[in-house]
N, C-alpha and C. Protein backbone atom coordinates (compact mmCIF):
# COMPACT_ATOMS: atom_id res chain seq x y z
N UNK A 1 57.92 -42.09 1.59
CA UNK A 1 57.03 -41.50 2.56
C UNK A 1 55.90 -42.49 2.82
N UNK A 2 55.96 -42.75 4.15
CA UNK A 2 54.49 -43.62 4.42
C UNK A 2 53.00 -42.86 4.36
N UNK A 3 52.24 -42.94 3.92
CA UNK A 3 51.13 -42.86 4.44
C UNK A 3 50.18 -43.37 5.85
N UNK A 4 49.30 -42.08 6.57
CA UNK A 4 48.81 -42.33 7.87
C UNK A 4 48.02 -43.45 7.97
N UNK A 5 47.37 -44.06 8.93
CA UNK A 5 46.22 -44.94 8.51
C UNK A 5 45.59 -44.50 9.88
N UNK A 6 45.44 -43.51 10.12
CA UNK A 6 44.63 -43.34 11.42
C UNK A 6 44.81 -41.14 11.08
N UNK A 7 43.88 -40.77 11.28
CA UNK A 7 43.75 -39.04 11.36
C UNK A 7 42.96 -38.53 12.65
N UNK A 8 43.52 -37.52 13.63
CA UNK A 8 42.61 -37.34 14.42
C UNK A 8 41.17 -36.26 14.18
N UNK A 9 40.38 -36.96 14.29
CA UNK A 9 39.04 -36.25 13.47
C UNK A 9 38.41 -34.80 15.09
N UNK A 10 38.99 -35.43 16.34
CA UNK A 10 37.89 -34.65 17.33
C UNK A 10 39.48 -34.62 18.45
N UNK A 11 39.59 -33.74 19.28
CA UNK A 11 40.23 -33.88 20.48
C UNK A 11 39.78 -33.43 21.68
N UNK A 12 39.85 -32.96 22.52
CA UNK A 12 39.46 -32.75 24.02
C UNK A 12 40.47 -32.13 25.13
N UNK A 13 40.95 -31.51 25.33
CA UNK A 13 41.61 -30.92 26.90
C UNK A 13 41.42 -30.47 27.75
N UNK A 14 41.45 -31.01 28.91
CA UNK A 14 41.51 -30.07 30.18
C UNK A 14 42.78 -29.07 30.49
N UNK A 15 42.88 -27.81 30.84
CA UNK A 15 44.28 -27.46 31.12
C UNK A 15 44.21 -26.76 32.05
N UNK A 16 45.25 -26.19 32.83
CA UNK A 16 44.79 -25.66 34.06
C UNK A 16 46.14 -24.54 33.65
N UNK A 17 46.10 -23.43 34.06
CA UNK A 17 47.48 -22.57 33.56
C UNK A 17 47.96 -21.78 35.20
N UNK A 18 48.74 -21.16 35.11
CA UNK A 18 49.47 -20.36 36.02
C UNK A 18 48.37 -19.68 36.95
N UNK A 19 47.34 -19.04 36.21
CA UNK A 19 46.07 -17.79 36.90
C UNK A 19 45.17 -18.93 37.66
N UNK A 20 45.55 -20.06 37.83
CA UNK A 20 44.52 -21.21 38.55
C UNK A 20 43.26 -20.86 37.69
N UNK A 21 43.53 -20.85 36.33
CA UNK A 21 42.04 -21.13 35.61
C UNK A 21 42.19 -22.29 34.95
N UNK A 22 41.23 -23.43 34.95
CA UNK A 22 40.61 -24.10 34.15
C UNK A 22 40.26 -24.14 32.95
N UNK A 23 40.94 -24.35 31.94
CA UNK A 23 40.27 -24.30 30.28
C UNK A 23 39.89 -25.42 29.55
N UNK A 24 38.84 -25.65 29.17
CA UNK A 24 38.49 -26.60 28.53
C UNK A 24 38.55 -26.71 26.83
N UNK A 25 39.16 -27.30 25.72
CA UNK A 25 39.51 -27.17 24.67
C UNK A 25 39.48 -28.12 23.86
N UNK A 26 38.10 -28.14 22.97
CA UNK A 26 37.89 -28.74 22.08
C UNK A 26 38.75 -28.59 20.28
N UNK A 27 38.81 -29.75 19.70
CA UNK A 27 39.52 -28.91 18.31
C UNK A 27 38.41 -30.20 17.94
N UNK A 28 38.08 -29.70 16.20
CA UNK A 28 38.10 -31.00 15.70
C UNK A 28 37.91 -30.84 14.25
N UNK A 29 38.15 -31.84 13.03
CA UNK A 29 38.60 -31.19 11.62
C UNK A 29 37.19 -30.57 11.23
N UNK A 30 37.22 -30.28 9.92
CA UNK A 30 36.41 -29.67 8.83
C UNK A 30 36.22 -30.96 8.37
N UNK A 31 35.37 -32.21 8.86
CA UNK A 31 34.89 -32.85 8.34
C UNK A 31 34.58 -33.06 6.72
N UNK A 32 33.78 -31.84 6.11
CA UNK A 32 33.49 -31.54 5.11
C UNK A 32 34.64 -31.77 3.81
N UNK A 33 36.23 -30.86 4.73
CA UNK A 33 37.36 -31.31 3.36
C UNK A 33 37.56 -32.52 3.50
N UNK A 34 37.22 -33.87 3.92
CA UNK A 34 37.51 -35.21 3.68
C UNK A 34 36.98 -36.03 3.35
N UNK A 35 35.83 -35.68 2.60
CA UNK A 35 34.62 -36.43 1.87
C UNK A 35 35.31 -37.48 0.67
N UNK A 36 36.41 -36.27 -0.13
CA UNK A 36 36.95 -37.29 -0.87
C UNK A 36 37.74 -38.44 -0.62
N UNK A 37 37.77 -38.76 0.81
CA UNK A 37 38.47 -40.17 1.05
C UNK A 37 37.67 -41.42 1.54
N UNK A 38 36.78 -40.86 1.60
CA UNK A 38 35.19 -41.57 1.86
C UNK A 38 34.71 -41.82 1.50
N UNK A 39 33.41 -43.46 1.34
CA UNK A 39 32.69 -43.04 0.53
C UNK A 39 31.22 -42.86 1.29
N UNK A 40 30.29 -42.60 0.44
CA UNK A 40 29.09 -42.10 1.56
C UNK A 40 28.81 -42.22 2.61
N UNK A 41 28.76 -43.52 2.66
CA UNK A 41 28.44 -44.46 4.14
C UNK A 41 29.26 -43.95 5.32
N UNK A 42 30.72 -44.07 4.44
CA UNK A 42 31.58 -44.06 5.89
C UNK A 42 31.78 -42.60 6.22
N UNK A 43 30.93 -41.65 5.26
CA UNK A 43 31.49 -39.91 5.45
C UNK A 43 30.06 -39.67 6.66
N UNK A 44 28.72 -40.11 5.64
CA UNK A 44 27.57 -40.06 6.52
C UNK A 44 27.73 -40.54 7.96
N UNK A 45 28.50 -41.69 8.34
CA UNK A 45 28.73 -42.20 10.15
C UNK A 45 29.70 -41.20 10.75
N UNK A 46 30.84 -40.80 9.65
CA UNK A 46 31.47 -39.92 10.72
C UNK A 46 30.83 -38.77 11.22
N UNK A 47 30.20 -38.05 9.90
CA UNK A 47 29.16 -36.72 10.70
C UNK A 47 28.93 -36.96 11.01
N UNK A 48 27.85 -37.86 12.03
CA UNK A 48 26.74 -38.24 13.02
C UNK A 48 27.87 -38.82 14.24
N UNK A 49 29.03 -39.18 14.16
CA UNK A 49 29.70 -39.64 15.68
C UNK A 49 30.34 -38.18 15.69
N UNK A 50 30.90 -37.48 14.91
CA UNK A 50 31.39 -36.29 14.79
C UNK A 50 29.91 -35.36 15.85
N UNK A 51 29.26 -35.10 15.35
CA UNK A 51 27.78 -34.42 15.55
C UNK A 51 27.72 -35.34 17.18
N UNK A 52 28.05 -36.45 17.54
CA UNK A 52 27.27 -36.88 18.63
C UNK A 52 28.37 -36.45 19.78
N UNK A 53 29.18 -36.84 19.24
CA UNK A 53 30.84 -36.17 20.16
C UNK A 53 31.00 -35.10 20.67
N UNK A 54 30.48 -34.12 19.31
CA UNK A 54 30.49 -32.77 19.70
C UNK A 54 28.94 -32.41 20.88
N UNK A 55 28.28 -32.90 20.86
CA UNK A 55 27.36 -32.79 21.60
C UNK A 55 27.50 -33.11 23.22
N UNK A 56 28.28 -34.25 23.12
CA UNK A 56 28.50 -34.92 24.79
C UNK A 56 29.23 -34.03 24.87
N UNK A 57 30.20 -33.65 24.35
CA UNK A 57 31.47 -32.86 24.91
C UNK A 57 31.19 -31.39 25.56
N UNK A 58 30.24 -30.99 25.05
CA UNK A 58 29.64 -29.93 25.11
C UNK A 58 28.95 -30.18 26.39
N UNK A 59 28.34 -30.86 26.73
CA UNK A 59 27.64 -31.25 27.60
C UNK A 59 28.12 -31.54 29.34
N UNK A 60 29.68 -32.31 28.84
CA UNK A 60 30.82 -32.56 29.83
C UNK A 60 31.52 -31.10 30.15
N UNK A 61 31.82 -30.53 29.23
CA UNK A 61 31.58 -28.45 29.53
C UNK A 61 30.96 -28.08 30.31
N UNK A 62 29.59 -28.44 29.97
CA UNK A 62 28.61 -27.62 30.88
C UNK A 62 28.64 -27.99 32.11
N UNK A 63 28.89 -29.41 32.57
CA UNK A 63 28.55 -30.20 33.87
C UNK A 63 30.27 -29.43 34.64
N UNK A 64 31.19 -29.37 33.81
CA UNK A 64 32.63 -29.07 34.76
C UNK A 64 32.30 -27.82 35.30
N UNK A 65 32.12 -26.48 34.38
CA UNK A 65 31.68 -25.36 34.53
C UNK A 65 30.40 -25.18 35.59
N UNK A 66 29.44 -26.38 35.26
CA UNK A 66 28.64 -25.92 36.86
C UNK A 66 28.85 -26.30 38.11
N UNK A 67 29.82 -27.42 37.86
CA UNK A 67 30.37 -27.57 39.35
C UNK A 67 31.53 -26.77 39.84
N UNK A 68 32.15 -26.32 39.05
CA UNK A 68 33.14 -24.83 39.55
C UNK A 68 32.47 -24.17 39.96
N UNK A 69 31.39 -23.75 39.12
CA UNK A 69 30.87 -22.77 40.17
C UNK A 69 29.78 -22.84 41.11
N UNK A 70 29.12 -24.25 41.24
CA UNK A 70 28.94 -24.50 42.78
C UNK A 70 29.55 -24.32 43.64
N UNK A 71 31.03 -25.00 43.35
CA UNK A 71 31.77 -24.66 44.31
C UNK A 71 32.33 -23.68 44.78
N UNK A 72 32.42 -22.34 43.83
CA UNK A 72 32.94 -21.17 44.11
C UNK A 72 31.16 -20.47 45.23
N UNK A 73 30.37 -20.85 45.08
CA UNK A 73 29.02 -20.30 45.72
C UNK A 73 29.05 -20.87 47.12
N UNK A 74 29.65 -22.09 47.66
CA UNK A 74 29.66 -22.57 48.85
C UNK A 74 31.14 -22.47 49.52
N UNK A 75 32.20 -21.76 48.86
CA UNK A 75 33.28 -21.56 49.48
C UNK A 75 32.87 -19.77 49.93
């Protein structure tokens, strides 16, 4: 069995389904259970890009969601 050398820590989707709705879908790990493969330094940078990721992303949410519904206000 090989071992990974890459884990996905954060993901992101846009999806659009059948009802013409828009969903936006974040996942991302429990940071916290992978401390033991880390050592401080590199656990301490991932919370903080983890923490900064989750923040833009959140942010890229808010900006999609208010232009939907600009646009639903001028149609």
């Amino acid at each position: 069995m090989c071992k990974r050398e890459e884990a996905l820590l954060m993901g992101y989707k846009l999806l659009y389904n059948k009802e013409a709705k828009l969903i936006t879908e974040r996942t991302s790990v429990d940071i916290n259970k992978l401390k033991i493969y880390f050592t401080d330094e590199e656990f301490n940078t991932l919370k903080t890009v983890i923490r900064e990721a989750t923040q833009k992303l959140d942010e890229v949410h808010s900006y999609i969601e208010a232009s939907l519904n600009a646009r639903k206000m001028t149609n």
